[in-house]
PDB file of N, CA and C in Angstrom:
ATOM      1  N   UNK A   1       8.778  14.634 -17.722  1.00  0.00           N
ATOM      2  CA  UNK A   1       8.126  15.772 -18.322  1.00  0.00           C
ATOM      3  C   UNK A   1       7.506  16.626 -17.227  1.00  0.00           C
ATOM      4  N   UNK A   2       7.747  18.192 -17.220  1.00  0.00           N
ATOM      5  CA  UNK A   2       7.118  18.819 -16.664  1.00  0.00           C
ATOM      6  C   UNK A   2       5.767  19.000 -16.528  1.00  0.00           C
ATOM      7  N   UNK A   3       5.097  19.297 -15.840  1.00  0.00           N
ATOM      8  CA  UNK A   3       3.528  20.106 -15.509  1.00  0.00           C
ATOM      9  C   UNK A   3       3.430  21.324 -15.771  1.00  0.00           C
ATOM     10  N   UNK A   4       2.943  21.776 -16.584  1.00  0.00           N
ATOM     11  CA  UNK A   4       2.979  23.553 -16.663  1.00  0.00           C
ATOM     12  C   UNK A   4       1.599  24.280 -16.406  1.00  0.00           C
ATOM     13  N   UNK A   5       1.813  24.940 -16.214  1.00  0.00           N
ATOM     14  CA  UNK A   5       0.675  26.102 -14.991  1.00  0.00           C
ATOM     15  C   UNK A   5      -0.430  26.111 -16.225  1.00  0.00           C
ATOM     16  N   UNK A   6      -1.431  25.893 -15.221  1.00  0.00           N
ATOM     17  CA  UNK A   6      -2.840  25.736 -15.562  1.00  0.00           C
ATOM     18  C   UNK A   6      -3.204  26.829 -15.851  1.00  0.00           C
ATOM     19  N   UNK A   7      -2.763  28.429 -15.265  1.00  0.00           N
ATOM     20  CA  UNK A   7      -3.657  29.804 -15.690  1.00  0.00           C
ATOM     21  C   UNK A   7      -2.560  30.594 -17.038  1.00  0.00           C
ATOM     22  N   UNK A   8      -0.765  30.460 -16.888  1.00  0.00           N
ATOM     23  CA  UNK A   8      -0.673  31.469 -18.401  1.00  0.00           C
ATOM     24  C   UNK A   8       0.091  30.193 -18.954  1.00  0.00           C
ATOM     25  N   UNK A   9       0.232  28.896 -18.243  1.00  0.00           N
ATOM     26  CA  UNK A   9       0.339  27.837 -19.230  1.00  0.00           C
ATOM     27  C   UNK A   9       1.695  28.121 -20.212  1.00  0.00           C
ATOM     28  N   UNK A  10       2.881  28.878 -19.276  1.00  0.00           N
ATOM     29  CA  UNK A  10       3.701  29.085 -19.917  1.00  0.00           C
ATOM     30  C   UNK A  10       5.184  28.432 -19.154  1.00  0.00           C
ATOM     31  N   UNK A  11       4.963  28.802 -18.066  1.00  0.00           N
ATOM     32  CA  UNK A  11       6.106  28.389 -16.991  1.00  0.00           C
ATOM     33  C   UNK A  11       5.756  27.177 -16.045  1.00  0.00           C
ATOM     34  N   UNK A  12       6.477  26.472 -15.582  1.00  0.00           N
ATOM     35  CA  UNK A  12       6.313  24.982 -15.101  1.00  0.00           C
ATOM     36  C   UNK A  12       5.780  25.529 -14.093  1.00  0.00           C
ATOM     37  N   UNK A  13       4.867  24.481 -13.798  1.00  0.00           N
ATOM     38  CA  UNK A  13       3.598  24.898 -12.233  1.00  0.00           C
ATOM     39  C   UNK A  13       4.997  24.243 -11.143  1.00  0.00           C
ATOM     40  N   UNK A  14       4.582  24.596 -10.017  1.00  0.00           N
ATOM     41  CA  UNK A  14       6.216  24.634  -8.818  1.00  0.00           C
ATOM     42  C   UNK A  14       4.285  23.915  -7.758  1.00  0.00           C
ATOM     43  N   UNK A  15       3.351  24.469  -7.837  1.00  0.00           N
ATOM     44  CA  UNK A  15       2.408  24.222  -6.728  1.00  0.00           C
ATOM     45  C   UNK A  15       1.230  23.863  -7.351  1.00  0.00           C
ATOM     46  N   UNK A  16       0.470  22.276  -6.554  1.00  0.00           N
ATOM     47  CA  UNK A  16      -1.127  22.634  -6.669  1.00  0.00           C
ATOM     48  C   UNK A  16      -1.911  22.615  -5.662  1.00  0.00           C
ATOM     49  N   UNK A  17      -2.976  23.488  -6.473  1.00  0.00           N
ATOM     50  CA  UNK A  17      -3.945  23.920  -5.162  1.00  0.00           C
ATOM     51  C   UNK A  17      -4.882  22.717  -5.140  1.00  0.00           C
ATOM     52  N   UNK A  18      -5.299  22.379  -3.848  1.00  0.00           N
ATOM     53  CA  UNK A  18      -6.180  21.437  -3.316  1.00  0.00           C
ATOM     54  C   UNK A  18      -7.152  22.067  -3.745  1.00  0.00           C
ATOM     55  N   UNK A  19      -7.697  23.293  -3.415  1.00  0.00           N
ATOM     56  CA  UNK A  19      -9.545  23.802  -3.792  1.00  0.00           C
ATOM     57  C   UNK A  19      -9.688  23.874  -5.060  1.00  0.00           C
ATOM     58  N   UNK A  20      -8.633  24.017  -5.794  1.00  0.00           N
ATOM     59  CA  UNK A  20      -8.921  25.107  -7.355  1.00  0.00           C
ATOM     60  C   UNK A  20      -8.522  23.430  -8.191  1.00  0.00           C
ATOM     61  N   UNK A  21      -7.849  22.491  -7.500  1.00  0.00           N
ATOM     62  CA  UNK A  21      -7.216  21.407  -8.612  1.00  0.00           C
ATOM     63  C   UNK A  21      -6.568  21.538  -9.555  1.00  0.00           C
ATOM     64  N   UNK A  22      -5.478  22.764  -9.157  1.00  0.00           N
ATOM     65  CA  UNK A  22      -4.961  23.261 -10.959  1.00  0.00           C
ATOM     66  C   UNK A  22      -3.286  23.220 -10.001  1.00  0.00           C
ATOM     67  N   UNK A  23      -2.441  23.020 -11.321  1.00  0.00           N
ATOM     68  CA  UNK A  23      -1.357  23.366 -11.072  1.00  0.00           C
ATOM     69  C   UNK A  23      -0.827  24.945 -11.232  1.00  0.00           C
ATOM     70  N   UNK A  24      -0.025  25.477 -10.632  1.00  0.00           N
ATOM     71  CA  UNK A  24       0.254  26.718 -10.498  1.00  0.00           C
ATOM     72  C   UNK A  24       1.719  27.023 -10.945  1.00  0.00           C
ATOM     73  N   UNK A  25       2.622  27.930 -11.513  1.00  0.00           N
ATOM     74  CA  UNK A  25       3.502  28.269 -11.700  1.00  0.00           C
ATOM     75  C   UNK A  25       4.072  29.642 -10.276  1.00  0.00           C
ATOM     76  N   UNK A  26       5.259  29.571  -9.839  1.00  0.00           N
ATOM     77  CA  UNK A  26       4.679  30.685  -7.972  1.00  0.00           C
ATOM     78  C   UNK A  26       4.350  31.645  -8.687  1.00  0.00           C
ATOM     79  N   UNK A  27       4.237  32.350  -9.736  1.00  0.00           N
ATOM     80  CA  UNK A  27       3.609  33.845  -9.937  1.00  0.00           C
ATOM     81  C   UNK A  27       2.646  33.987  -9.937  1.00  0.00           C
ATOM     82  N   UNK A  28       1.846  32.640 -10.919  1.00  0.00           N
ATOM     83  CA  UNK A  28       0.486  32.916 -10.823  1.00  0.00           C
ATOM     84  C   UNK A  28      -0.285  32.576  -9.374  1.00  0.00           C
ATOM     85  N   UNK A  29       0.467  31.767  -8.448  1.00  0.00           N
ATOM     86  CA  UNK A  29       0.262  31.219  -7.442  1.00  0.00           C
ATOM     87  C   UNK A  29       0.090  32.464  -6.537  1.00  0.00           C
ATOM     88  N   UNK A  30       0.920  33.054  -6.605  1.00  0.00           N
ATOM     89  CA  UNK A  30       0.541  34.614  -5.735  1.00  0.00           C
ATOM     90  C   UNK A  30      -0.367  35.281  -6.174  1.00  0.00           C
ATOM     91  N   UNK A  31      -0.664  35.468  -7.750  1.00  0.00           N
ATOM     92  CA  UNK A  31      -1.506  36.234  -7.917  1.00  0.00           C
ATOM     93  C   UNK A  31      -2.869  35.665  -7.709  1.00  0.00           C
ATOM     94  N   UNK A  32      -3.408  34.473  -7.994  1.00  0.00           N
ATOM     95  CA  UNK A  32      -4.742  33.939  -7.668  1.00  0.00           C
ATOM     96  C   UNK A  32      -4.900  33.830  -6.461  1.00  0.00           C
ATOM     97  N   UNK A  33      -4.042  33.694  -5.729  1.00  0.00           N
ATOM     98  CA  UNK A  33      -4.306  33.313  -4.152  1.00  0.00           C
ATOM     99  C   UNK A  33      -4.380  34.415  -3.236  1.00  0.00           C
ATOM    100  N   UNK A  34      -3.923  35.525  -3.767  1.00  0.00           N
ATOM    101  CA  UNK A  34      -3.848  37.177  -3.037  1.00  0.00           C
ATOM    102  C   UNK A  34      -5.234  37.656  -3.513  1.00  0.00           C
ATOM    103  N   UNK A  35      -5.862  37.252  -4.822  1.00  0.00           N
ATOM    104  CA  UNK A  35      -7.163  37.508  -4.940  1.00  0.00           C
ATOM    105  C   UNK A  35      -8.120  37.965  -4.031  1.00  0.00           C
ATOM    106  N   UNK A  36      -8.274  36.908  -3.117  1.00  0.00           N
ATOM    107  CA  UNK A  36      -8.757  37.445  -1.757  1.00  0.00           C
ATOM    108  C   UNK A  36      -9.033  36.657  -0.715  1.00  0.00           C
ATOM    109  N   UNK A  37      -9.470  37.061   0.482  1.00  0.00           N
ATOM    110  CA  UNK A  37      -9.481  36.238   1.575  1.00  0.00           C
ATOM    111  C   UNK A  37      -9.604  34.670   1.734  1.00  0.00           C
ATOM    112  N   UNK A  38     -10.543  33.879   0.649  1.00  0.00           N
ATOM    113  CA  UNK A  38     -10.505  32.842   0.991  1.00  0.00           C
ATOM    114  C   UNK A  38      -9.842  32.257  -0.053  1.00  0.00           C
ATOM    115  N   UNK A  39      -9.029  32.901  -1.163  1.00  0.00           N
ATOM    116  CA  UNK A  39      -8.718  32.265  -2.210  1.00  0.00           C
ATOM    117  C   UNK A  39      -7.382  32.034  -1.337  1.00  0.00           C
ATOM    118  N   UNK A  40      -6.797  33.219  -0.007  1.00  0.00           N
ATOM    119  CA  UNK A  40      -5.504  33.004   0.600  1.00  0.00           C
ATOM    120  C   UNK A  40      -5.033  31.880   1.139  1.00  0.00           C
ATOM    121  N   UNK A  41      -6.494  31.512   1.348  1.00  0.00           N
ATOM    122  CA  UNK A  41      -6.312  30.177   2.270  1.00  0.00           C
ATOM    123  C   UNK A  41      -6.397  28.770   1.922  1.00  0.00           C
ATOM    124  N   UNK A  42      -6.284  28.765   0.473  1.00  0.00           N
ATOM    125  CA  UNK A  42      -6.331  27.015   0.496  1.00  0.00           C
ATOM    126  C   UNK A  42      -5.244  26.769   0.464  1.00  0.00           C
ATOM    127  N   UNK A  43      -5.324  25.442   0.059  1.00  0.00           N
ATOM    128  CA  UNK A  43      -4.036  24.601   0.744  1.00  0.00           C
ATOM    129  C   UNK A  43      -3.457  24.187  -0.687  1.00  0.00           C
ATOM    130  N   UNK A  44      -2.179  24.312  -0.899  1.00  0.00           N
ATOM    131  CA  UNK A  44      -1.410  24.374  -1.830  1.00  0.00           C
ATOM    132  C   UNK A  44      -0.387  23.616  -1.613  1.00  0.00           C
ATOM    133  N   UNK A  45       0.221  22.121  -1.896  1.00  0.00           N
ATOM    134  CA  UNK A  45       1.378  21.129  -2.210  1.00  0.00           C
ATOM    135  C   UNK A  45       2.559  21.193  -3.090  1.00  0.00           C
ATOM    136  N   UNK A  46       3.973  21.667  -2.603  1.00  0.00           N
ATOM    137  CA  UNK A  46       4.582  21.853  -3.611  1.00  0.00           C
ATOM    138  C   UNK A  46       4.858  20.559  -4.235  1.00  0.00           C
ATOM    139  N   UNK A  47       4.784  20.716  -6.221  1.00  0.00           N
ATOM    140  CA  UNK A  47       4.987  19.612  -6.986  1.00  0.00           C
ATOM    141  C   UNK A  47       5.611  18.352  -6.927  1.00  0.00           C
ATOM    142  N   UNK A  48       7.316  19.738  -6.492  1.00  0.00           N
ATOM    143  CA  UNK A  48       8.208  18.475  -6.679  1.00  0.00           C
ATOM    144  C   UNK A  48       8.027  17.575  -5.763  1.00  0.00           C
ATOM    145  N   UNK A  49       7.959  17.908  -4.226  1.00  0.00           N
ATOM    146  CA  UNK A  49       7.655  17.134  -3.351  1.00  0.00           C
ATOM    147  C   UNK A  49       6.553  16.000  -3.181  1.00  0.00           C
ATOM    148  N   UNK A  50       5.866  16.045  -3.804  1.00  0.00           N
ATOM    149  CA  UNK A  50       4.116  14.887  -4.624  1.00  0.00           C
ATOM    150  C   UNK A  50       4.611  14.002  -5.545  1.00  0.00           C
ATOM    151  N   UNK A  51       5.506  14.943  -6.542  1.00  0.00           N
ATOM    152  CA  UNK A  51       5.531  13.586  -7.574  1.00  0.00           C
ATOM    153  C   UNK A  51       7.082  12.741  -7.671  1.00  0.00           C
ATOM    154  N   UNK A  52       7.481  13.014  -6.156  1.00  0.00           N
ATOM    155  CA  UNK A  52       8.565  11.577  -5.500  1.00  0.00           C
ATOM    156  C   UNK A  52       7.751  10.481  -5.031  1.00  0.00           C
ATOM    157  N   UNK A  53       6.773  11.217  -4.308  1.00  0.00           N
ATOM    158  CA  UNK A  53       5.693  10.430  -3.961  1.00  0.00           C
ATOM    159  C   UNK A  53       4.207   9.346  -4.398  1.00  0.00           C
ATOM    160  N   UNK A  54       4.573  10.422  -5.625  1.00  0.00           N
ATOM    161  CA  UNK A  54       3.299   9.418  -6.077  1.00  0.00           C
ATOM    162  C   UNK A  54       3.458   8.234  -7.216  1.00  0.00           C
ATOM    163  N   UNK A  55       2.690   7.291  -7.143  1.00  0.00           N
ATOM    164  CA  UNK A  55       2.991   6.573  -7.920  1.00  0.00           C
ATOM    165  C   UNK A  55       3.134   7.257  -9.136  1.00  0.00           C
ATOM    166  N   UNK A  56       3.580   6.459 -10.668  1.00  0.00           N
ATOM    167  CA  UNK A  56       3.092   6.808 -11.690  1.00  0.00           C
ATOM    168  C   UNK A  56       1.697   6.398 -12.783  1.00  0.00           C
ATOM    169  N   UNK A  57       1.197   7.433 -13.322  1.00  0.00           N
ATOM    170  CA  UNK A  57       0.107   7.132 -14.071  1.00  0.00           C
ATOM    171  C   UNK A  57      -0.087   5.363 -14.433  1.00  0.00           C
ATOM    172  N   UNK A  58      -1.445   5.237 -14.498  1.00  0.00           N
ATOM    173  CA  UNK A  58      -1.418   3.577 -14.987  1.00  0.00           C
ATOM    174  C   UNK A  58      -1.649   3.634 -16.407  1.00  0.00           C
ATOM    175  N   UNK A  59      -2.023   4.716 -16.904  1.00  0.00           N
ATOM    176  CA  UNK A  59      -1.763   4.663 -18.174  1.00  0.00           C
ATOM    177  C   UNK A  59      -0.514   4.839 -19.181  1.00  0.00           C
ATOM    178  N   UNK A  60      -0.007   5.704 -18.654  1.00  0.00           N
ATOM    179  CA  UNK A  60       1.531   6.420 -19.714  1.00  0.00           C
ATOM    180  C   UNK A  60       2.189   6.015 -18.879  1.00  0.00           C
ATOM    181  N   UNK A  61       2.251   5.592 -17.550  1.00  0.00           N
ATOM    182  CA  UNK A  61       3.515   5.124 -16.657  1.00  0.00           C
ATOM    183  C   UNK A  61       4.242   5.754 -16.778  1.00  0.00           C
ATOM    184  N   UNK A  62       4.628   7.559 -16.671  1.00  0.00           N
ATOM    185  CA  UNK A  62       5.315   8.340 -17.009  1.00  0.00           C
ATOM    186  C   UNK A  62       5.450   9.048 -15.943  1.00  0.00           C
ATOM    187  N   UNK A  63       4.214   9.469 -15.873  1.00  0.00           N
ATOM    188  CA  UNK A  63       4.046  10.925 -14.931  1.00  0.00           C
ATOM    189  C   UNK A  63       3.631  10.784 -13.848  1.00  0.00           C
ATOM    190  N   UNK A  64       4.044  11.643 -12.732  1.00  0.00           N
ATOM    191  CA  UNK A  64       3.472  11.261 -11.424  1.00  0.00           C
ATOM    192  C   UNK A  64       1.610  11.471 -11.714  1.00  0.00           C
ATOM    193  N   UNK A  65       1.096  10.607 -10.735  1.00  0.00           N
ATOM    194  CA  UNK A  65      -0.485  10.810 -10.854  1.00  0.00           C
ATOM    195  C   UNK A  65      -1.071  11.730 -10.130  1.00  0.00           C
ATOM    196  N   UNK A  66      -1.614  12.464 -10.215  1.00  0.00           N
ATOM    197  CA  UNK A  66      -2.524  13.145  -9.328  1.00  0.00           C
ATOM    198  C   UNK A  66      -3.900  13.331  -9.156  1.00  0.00           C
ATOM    199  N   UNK A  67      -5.006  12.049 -10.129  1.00  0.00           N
ATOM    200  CA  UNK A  67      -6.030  12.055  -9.738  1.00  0.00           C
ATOM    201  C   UNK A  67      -6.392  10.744  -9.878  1.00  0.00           C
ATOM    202  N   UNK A  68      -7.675  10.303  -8.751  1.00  0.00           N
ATOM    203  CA  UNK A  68      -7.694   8.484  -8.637  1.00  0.00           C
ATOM    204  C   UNK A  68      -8.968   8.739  -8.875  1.00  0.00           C
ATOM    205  N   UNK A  69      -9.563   7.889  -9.732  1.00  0.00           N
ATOM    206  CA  UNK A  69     -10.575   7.903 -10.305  1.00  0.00           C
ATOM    207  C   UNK A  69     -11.893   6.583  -9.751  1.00  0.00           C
ATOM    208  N   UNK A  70     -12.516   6.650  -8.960  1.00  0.00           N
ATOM    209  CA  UNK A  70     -13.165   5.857  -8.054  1.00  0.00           C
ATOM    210  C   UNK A  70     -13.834   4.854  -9.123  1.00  0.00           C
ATOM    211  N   UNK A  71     -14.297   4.726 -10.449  1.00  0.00           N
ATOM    212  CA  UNK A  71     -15.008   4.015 -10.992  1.00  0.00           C
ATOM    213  C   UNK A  71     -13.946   3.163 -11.604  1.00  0.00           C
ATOM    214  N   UNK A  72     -12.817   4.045 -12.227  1.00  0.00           N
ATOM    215  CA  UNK A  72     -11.790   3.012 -12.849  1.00  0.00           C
ATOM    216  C   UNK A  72     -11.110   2.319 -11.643  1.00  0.00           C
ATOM    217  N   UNK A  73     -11.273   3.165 -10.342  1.00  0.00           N
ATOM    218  CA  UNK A  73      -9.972   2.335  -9.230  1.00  0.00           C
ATOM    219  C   UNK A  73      -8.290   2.731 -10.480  1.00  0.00           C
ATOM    220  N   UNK A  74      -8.204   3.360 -10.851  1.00  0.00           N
ATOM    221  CA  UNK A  74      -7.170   4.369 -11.434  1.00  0.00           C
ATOM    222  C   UNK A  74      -6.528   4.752 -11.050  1.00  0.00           C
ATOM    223  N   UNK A  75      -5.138   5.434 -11.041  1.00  0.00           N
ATOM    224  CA  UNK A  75      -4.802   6.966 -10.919  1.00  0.00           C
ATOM    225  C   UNK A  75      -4.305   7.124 -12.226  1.00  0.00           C
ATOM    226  N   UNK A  76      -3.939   9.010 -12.743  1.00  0.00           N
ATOM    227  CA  UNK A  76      -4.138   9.205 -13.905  1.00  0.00           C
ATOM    228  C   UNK A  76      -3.254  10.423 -13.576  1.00  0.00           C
ATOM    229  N   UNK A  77      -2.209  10.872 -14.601  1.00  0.00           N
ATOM    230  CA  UNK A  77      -1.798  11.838 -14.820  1.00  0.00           C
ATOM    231  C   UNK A  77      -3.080  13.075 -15.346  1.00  0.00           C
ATOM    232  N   UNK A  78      -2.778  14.248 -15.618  1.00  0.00           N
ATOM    233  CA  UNK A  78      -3.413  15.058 -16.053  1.00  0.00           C
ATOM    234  C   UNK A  78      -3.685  15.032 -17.415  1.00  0.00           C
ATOM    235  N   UNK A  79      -2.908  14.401 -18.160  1.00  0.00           N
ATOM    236  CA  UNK A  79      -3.013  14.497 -19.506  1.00  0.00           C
ATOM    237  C   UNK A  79      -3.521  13.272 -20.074  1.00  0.00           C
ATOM    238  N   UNK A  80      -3.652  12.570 -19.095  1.00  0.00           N
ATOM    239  CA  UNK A  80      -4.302  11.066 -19.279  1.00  0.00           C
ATOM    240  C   UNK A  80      -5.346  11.311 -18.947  1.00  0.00           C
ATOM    241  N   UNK A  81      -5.895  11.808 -18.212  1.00  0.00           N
ATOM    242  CA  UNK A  81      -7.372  11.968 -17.036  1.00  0.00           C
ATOM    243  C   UNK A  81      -7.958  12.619 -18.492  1.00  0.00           C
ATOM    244  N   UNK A  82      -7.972  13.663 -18.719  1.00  0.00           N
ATOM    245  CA  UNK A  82      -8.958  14.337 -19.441  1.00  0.00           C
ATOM    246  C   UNK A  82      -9.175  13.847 -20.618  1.00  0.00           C
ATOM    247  N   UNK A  83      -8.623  13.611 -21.759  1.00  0.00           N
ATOM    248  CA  UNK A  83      -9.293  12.491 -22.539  1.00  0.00           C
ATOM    249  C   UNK A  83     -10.007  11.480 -22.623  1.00  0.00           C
ATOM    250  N   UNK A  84      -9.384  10.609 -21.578  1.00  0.00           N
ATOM    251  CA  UNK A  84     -10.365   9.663 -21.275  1.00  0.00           C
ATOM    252  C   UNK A  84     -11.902   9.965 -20.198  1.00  0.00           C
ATOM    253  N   UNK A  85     -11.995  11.430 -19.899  1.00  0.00           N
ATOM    254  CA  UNK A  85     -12.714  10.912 -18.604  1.00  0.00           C
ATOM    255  C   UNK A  85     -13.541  12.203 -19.691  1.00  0.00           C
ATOM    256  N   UNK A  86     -13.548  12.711 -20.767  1.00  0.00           N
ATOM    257  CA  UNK A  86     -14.234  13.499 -21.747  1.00  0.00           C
ATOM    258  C   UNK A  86     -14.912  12.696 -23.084  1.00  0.00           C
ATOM    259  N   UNK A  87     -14.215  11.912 -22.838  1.00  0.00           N
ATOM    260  CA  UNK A  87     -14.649  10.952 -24.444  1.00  0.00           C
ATOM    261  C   UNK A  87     -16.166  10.562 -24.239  1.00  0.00           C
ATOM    262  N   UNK A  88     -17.161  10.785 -23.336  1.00  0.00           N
ATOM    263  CA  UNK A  88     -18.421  10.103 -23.106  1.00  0.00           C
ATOM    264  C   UNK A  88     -18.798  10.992 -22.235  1.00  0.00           C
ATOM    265  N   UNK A  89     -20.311  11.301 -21.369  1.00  0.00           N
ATOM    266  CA  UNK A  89     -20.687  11.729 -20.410  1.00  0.00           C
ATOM    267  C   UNK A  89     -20.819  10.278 -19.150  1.00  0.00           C
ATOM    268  N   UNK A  90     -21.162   9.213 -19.654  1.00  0.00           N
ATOM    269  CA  UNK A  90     -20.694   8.393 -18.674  1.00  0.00           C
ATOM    270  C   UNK A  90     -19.392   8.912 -17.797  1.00  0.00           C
ATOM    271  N   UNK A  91     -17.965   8.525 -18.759  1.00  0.00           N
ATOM    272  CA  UNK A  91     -17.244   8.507 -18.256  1.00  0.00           C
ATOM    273  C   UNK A  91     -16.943  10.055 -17.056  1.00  0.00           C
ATOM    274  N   UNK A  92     -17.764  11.219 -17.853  1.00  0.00           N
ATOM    275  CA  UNK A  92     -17.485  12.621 -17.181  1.00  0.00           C
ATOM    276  C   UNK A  92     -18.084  12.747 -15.861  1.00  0.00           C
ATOM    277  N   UNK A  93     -18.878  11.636 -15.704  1.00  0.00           N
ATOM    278  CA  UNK A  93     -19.531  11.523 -14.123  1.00  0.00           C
ATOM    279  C   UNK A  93     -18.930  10.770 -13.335  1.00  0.00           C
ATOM    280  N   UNK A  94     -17.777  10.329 -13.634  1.00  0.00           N
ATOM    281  CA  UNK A  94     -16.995   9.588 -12.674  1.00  0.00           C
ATOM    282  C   UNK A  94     -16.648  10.498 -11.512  1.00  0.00           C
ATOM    283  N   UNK A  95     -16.571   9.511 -10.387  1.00  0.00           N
ATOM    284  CA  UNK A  95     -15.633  10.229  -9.521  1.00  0.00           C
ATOM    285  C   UNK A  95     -13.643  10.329  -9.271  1.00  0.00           C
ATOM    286  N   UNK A  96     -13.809  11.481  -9.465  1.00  0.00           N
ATOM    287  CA  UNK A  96     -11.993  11.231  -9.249  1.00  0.00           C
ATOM    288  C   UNK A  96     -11.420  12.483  -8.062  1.00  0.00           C
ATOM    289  N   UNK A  97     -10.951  12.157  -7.719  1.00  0.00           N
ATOM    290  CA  UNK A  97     -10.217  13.405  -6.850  1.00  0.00           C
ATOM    291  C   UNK A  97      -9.098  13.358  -6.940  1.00  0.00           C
ATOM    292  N   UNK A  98      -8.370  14.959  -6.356  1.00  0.00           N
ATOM    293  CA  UNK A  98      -7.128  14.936  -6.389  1.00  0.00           C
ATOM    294  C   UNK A  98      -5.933  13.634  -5.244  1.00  0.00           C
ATOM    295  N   UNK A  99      -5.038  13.098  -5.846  1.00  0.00           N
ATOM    296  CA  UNK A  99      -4.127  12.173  -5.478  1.00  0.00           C
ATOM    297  C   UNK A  99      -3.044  12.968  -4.876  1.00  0.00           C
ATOM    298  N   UNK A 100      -3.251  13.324  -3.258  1.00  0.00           N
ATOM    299  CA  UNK A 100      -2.011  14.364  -3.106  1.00  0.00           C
ATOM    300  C   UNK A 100      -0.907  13.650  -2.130  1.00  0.00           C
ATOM    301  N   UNK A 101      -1.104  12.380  -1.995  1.00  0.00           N
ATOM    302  CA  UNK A 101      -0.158  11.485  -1.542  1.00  0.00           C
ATOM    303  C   UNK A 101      -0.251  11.617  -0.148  1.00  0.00           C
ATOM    304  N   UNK A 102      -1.364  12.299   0.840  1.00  0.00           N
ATOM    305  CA  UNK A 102      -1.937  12.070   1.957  1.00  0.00           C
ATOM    306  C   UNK A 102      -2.509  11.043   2.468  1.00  0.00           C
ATOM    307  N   UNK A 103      -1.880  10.392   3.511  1.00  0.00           N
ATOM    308  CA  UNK A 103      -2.029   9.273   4.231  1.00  0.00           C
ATOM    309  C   UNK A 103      -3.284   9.288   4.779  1.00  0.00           C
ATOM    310  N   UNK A 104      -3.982   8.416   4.708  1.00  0.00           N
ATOM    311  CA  UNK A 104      -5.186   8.232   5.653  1.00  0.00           C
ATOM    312  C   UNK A 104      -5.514   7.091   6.675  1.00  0.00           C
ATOM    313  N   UNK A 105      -5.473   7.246   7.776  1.00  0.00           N
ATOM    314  CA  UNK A 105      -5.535   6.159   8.644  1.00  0.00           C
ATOM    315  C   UNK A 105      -6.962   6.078   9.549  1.00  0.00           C
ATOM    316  N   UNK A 106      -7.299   4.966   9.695  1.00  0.00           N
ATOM    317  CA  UNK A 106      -8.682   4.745  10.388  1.00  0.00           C
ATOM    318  C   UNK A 106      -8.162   5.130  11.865  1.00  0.00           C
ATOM    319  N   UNK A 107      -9.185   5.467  12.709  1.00  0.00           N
ATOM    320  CA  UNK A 107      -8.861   6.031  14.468  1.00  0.00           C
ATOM    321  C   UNK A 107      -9.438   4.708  14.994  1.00  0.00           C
ATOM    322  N   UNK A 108      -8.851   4.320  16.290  1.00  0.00           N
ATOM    323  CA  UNK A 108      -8.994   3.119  16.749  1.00  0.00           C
ATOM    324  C   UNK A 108     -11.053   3.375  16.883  1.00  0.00           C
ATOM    325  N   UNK A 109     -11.228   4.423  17.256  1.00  0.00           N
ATOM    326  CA  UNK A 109     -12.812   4.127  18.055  1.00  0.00           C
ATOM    327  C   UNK A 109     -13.226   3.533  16.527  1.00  0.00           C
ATOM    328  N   UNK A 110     -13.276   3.596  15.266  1.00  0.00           N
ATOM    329  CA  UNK A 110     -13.821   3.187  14.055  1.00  0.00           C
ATOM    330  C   UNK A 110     -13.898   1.415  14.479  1.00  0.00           C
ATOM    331  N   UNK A 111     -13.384   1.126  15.048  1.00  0.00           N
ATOM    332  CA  UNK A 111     -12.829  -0.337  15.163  1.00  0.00           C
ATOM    333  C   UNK A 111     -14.333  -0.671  16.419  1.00  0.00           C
ATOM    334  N   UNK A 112     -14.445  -0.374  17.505  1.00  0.00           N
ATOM    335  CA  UNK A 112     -15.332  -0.405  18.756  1.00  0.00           C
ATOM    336  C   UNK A 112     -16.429  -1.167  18.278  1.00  0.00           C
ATOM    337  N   UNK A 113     -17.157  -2.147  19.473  1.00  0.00           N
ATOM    338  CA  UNK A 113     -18.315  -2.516  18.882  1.00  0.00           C
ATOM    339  C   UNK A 113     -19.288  -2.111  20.035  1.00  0.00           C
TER     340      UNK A 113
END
């Protein structure tokens, strides 16, 4: 199943933005991001390329995931995330961030005693 664009929610999002956390369709992607100077500059992942990469949801096991949810230790499709992480204000204070399939590695000096 596709992802479809977060702003006219009509045409399949192709990009998401790291600052804004929304998926984009490229039209609207030009148009929010030409907005202005710093909207030019965030950093934007194309889809298809993320969701080869990412695991799938632990809930629907369907969809690629794109947000890990630090209290559940989760990841969650989009359509999984918001129900569950709305059903309570507990749950709405969780932490989750975007899952953009960026590697993170410790630098040797972390290691030093």
């Amino acid at each position: 199943m596709r992802e479809m664009c977060d702003v006219c929610e009509k045409a399949p999002a192709t990009v998401i933005c790291c600052a804004d956390e929304a998926a984009l369709c490229a039209k609207c992607d030009i148009e929010v991001h030409a907005a202005n100077k710093l909207a030019s500059k965030h950093q934007r992942l194309l889809l298809q390329s993320l969701s080869n990469k990412l695991p799938p949801c632990d809930i629907c096991q369907e969809k690629a995931s794109f947000i890990f949810c630090v209290e559940d230790r989760a990841l969650f499709c989009r359509d999984c995330d918001e129900p569950i992480h709305s059903a309570s204000r507990l749950f709405a204070n969780h932490q989750r961030f975007l899952a953009t399939g960026i590697r993170v590695a410790l630098t040797s000096s972390c290691f030093s005693v």
